[in-house]
PDB file of N, CA and C in Angstrom:
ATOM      1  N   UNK A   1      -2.812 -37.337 -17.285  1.00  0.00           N
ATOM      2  CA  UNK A   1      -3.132 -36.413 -18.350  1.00  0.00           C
ATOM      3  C   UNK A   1      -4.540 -35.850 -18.154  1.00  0.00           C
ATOM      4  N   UNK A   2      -4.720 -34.235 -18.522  1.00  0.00           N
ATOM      5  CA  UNK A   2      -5.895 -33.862 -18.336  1.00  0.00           C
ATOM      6  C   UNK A   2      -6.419 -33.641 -19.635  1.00  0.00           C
ATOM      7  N   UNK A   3      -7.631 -33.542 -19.857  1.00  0.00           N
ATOM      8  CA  UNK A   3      -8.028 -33.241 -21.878  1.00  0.00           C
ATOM      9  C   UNK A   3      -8.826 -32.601 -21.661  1.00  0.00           C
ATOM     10  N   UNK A   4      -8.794 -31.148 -22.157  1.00  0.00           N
ATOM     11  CA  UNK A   4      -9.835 -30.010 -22.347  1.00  0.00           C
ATOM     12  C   UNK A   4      -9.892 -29.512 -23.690  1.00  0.00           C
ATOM     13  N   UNK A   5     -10.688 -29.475 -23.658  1.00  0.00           N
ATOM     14  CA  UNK A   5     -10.946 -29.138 -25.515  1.00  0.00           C
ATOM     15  C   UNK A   5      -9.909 -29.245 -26.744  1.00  0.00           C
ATOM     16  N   UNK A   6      -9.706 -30.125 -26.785  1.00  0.00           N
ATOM     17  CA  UNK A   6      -8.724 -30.352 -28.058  1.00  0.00           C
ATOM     18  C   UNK A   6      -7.324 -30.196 -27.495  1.00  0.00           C
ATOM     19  N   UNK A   7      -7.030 -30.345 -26.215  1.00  0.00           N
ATOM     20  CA  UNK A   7      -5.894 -30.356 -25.619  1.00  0.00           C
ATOM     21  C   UNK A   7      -5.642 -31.531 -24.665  1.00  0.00           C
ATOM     22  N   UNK A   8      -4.549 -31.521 -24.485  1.00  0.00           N
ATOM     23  CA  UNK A   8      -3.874 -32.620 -23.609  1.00  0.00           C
ATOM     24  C   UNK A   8      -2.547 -31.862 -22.378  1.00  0.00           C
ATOM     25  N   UNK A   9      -3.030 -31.574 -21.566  1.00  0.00           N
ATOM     26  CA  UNK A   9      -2.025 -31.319 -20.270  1.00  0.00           C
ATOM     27  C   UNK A   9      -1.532 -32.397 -19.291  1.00  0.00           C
ATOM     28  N   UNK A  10      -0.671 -32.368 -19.019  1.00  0.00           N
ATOM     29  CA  UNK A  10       0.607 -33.247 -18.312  1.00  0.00           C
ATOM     30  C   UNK A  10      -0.290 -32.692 -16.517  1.00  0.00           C
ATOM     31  N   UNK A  11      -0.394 -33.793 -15.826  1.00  0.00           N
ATOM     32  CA  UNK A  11      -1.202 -33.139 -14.383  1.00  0.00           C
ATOM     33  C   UNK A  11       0.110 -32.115 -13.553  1.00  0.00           C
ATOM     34  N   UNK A  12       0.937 -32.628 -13.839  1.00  0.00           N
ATOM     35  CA  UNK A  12       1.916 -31.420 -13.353  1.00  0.00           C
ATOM     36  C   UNK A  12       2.138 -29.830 -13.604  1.00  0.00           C
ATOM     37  N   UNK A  13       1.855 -29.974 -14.581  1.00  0.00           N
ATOM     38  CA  UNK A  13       1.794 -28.794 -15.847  1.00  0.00           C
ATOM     39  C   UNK A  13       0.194 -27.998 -15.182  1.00  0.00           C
ATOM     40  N   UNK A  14      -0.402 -28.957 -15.229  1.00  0.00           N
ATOM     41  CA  UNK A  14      -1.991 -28.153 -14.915  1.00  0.00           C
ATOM     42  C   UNK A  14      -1.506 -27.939 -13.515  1.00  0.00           C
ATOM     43  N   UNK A  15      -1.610 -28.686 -12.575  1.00  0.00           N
ATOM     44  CA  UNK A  15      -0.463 -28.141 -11.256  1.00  0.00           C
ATOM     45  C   UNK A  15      -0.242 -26.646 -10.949  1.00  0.00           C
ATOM     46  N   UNK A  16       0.511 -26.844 -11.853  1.00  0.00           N
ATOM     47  CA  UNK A  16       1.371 -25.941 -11.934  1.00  0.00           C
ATOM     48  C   UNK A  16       0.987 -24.405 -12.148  1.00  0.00           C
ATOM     49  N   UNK A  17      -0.156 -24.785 -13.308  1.00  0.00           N
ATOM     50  CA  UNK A  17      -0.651 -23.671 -13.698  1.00  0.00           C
ATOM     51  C   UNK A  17      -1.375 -23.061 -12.846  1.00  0.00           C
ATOM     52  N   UNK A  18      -2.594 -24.119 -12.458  1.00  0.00           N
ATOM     53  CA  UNK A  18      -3.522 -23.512 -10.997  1.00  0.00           C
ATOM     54  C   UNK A  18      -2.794 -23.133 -10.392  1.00  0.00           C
ATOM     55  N   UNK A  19      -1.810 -23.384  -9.697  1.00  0.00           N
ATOM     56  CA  UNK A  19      -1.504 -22.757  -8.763  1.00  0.00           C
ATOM     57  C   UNK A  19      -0.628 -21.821  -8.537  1.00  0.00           C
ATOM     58  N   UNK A  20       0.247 -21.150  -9.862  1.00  0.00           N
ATOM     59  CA  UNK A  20       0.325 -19.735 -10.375  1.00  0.00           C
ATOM     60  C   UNK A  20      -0.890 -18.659 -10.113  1.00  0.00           C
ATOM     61  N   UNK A  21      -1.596 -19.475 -10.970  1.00  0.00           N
ATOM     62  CA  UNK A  21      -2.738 -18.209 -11.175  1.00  0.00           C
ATOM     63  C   UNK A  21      -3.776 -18.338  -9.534  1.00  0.00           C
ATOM     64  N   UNK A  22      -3.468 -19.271  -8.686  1.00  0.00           N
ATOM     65  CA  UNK A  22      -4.133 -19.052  -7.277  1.00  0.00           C
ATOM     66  C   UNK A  22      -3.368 -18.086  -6.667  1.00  0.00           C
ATOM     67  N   UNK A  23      -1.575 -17.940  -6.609  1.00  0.00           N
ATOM     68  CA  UNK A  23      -0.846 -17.198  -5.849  1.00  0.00           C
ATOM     69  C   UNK A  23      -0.951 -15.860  -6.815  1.00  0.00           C
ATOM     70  N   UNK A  24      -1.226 -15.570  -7.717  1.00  0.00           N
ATOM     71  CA  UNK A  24      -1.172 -14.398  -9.150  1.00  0.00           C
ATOM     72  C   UNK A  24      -2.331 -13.769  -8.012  1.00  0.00           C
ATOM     73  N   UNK A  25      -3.444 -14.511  -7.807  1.00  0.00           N
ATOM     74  CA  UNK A  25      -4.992 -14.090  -7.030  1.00  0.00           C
ATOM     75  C   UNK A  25      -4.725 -13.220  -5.839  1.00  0.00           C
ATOM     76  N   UNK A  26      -3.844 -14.763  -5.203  1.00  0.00           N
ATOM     77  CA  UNK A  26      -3.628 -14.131  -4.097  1.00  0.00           C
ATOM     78  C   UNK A  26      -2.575 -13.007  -3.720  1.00  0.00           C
ATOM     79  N   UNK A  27      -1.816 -12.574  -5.205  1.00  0.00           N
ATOM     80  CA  UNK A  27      -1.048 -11.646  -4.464  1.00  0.00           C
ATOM     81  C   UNK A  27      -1.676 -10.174  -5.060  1.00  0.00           C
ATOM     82  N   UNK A  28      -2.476 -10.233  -5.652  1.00  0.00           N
ATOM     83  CA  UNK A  28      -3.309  -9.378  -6.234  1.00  0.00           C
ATOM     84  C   UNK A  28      -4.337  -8.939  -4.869  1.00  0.00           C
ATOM     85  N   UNK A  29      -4.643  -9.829  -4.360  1.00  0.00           N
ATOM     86  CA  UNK A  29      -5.483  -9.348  -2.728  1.00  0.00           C
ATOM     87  C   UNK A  29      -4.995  -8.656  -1.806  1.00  0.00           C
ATOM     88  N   UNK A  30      -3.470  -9.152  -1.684  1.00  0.00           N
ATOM     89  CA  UNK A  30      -2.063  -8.822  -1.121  1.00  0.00           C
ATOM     90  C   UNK A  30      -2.105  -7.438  -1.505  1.00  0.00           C
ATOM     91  N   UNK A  31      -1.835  -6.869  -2.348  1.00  0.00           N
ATOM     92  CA  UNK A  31      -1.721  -5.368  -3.219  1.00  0.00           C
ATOM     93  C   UNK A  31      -2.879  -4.599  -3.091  1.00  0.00           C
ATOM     94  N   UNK A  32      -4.095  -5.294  -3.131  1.00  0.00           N
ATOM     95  CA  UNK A  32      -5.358  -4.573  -2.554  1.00  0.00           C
ATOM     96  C   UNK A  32      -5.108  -3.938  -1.849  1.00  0.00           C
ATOM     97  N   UNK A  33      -4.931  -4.876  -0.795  1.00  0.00           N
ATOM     98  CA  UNK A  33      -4.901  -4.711   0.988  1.00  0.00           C
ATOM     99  C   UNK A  33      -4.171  -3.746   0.840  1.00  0.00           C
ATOM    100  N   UNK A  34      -3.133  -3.571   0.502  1.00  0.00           N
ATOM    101  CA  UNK A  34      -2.014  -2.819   0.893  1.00  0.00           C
ATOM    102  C   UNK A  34      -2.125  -1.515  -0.039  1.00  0.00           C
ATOM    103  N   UNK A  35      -2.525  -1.475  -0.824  1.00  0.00           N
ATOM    104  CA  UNK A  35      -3.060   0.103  -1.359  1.00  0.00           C
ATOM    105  C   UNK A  35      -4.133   0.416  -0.467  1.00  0.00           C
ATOM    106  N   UNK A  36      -4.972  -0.442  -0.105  1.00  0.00           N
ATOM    107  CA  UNK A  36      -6.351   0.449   1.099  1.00  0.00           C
ATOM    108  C   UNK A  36      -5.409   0.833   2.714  1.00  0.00           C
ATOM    109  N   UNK A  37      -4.371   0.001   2.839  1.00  0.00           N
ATOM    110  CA  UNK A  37      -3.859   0.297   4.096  1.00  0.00           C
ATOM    111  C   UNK A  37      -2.870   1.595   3.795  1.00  0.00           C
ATOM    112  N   UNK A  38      -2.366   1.695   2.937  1.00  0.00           N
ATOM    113  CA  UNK A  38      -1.525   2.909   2.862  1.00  0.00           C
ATOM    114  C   UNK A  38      -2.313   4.258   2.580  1.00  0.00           C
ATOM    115  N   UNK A  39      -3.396   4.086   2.073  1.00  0.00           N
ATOM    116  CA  UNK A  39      -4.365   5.278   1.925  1.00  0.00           C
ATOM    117  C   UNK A  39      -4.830   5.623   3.102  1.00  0.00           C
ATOM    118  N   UNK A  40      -5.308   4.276   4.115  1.00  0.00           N
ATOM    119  CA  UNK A  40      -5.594   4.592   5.417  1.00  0.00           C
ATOM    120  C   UNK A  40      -4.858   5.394   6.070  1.00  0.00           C
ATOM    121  N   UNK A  41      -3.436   4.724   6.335  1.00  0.00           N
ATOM    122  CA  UNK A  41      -2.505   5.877   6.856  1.00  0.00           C
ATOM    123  C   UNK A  41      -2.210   7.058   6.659  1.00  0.00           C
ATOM    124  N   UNK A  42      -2.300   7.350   5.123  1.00  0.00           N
ATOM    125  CA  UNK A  42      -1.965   8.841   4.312  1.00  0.00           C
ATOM    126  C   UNK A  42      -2.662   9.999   5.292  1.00  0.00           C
ATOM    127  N   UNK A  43      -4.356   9.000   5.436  1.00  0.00           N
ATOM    128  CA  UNK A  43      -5.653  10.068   5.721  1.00  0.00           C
ATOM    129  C   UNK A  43      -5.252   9.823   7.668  1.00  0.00           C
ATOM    130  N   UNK A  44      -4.932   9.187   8.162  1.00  0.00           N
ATOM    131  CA  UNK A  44      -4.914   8.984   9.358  1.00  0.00           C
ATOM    132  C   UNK A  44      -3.140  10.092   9.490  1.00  0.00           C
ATOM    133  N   UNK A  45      -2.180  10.158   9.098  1.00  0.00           N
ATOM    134  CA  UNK A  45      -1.205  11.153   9.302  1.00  0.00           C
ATOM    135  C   UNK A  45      -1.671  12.351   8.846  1.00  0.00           C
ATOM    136  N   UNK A  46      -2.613  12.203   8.096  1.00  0.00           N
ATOM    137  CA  UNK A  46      -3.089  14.480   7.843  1.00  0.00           C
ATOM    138  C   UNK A  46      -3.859  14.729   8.728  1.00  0.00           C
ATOM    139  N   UNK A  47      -4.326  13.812   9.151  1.00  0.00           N
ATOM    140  CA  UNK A  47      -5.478  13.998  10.259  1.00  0.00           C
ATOM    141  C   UNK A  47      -4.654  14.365  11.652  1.00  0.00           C
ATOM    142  N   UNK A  48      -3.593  13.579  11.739  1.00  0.00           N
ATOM    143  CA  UNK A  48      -2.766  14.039  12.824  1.00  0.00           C
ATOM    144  C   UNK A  48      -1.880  15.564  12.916  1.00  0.00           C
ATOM    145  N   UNK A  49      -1.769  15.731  11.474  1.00  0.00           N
ATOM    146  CA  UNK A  49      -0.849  16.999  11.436  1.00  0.00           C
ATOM    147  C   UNK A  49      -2.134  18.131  11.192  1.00  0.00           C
ATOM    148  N   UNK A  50      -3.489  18.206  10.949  1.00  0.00           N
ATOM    149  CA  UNK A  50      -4.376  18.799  10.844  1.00  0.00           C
ATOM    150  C   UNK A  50      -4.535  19.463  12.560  1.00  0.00           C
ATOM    151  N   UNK A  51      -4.755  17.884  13.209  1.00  0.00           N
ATOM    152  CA  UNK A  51      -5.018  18.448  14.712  1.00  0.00           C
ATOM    153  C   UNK A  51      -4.225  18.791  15.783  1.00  0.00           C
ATOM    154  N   UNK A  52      -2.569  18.478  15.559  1.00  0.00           N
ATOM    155  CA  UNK A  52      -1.548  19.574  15.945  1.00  0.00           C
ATOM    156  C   UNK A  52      -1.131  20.982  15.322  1.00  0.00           C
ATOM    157  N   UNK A  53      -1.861  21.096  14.032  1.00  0.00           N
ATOM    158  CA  UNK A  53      -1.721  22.451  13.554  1.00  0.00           C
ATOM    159  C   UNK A  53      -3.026  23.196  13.760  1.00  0.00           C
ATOM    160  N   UNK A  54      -3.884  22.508  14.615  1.00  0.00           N
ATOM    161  CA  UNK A  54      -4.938  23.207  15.005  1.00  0.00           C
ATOM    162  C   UNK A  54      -5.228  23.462  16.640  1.00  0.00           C
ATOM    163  N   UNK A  55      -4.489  22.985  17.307  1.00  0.00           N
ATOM    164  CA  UNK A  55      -3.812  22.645  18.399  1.00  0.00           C
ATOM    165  C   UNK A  55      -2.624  23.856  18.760  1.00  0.00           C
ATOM    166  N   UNK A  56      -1.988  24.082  17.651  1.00  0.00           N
ATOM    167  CA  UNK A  56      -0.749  25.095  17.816  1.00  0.00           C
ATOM    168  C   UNK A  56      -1.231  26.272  17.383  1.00  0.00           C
ATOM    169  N   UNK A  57      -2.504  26.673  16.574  1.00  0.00           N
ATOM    170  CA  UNK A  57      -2.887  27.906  16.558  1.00  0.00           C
ATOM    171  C   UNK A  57      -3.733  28.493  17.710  1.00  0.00           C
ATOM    172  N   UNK A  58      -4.090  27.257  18.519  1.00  0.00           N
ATOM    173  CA  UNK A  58      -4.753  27.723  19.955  1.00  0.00           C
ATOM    174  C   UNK A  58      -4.211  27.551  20.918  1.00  0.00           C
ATOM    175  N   UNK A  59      -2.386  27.933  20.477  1.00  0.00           N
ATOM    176  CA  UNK A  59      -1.416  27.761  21.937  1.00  0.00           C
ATOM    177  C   UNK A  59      -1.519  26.954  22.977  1.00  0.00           C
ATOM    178  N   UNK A  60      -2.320  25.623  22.050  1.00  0.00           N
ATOM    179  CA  UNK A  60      -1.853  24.605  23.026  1.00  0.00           C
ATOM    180  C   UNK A  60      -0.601  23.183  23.007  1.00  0.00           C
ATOM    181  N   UNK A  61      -0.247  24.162  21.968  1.00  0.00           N
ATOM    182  CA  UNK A  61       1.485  22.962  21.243  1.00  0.00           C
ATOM    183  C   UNK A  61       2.589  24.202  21.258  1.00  0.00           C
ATOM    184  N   UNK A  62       3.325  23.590  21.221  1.00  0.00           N
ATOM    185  CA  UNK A  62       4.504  24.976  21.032  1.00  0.00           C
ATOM    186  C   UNK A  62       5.169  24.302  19.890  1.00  0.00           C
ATOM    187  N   UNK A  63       5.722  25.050  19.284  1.00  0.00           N
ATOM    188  CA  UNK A  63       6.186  25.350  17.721  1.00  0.00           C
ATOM    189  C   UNK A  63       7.172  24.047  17.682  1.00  0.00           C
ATOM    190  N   UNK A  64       7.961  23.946  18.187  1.00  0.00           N
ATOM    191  CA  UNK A  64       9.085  23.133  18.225  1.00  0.00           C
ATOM    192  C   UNK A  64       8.111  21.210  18.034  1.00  0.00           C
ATOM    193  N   UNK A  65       6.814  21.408  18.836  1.00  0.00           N
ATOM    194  CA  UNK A  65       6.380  20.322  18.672  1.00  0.00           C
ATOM    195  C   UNK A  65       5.874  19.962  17.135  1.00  0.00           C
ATOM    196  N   UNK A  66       5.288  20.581  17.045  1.00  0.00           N
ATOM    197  CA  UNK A  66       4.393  20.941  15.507  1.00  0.00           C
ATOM    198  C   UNK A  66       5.642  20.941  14.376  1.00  0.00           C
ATOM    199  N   UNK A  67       6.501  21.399  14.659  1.00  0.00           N
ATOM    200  CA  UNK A  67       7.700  21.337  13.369  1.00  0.00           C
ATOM    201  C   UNK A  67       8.224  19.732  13.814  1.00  0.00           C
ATOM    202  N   UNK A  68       8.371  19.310  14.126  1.00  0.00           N
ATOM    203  CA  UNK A  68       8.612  17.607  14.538  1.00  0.00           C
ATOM    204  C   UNK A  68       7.314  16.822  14.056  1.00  0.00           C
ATOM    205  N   UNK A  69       6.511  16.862  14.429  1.00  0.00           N
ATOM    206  CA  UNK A  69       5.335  16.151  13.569  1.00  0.00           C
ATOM    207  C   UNK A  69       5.037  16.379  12.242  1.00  0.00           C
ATOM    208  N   UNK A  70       5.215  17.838  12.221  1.00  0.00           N
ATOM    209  CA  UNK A  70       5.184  17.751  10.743  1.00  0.00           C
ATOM    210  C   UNK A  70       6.180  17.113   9.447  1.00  0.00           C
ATOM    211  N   UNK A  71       7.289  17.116  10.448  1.00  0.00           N
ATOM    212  CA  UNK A  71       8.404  16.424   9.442  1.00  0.00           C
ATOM    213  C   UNK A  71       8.453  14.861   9.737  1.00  0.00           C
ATOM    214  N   UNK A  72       8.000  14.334  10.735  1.00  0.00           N
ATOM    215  CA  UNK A  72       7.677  13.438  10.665  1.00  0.00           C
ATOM    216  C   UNK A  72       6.403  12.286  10.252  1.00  0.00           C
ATOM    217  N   UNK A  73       5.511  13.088   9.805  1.00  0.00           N
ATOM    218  CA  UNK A  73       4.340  12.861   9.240  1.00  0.00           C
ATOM    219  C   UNK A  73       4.433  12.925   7.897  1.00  0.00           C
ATOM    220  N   UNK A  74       4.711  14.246   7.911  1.00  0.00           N
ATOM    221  CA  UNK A  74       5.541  14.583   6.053  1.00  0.00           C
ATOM    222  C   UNK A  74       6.356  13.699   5.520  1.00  0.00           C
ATOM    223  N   UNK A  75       7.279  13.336   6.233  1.00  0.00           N
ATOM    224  CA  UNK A  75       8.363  11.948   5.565  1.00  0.00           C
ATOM    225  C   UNK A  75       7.350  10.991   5.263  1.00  0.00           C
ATOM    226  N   UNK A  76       6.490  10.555   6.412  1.00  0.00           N
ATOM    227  CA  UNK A  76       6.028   9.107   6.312  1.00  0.00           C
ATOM    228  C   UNK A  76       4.580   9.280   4.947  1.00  0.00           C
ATOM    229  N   UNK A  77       4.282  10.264   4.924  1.00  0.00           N
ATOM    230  CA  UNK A  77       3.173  10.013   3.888  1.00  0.00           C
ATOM    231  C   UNK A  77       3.754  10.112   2.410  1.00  0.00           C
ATOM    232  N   UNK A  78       5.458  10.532   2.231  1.00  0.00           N
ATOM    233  CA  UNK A  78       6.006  11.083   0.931  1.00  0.00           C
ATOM    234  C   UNK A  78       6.437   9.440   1.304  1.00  0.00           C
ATOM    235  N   UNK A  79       6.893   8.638   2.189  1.00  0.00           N
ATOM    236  CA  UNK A  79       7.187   6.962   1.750  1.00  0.00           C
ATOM    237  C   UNK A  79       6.363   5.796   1.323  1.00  0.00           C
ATOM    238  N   UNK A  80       4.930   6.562   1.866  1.00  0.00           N
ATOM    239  CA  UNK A  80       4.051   5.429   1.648  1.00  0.00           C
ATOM    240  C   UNK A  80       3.222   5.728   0.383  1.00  0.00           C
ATOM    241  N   UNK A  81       3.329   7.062  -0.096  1.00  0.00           N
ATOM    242  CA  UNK A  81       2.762   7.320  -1.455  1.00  0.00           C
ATOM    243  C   UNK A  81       3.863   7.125  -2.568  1.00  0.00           C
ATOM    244  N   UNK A  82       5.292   6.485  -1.902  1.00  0.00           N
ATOM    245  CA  UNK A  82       6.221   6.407  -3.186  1.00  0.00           C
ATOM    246  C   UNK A  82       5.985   4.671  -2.991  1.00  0.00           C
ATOM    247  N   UNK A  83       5.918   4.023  -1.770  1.00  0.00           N
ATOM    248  CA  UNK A  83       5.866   2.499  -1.844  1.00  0.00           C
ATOM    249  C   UNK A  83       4.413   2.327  -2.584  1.00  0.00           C
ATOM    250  N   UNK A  84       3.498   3.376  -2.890  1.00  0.00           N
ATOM    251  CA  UNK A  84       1.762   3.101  -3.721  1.00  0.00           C
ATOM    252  C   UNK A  84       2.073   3.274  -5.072  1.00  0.00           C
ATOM    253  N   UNK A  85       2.939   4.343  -5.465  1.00  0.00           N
ATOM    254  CA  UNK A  85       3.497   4.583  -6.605  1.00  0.00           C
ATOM    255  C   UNK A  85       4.338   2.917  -7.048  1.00  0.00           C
ATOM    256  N   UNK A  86       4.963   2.933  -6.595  1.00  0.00           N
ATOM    257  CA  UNK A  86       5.628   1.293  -7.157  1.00  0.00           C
ATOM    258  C   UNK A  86       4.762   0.217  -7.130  1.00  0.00           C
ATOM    259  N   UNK A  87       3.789  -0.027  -6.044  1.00  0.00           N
ATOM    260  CA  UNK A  87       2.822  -1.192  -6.376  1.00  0.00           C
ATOM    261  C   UNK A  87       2.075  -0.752  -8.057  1.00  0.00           C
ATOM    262  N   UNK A  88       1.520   0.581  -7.702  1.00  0.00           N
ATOM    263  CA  UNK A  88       1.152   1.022  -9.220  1.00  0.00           C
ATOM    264  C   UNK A  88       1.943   1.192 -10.367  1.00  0.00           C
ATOM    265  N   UNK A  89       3.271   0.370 -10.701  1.00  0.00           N
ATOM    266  CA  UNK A  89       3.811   0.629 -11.515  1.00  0.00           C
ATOM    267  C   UNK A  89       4.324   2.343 -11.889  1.00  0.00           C
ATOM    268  N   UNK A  90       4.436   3.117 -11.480  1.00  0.00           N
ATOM    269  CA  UNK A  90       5.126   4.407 -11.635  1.00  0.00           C
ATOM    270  C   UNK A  90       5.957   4.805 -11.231  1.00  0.00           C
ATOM    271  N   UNK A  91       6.606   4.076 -10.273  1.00  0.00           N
ATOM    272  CA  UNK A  91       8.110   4.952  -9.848  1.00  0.00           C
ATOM    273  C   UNK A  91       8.924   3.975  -9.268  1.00  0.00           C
ATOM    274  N   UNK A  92       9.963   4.020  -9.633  1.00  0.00           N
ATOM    275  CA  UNK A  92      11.019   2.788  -9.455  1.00  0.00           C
ATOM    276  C   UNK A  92      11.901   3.532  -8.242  1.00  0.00           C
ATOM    277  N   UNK A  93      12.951   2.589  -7.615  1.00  0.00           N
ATOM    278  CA  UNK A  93      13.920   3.096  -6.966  1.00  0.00           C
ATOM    279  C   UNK A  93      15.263   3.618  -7.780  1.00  0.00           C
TER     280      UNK A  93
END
């Protein structure tokens, strides 16, 4: 038994509790991380479609390339701002 102020906890129970609120911590760090890593990417794929669309206005990409990156860049930043949206509570599947 543990006794904190006018209470009495079972050591299992306190257990239990710490170590909710250690994994609650740690998955809260978890979600950090992973909102700074998906922002990373957001800015690291415009950056890529910035310098093939700057690249293709000085005829050194041909069109066909630049429409492929862009839809593939475009997908991936509309998935990782809908997987930021759900860590943030706003958009469900």
């Amino acid at each position: 038994m543990i006794y904190m102020d006018n209470m009495i906890i079972a050591n299992n129970t306190y257990t239990n509790l710490c170590d909710g609120l250690v994994n609650m911590v740690n998955d809260a760090k978890r979600i950090s991380n992973l909102r700074l890593f998906i922002d990373g990417k957001v800015a690291e794929y415009e950056a890529v479609m910035a310098n093939v669309a700057y690249n293709y206005e000085q005829g050194l990409v041909p069109q066909c390339v630049k429409v492929e990156s862009d839809t593939v860049h475009l997908n991936m930043i509309k998935l990782l701002n809908t997987i930021k949206g759900m860590l943030n509570g706003n958009s469900t599947l």
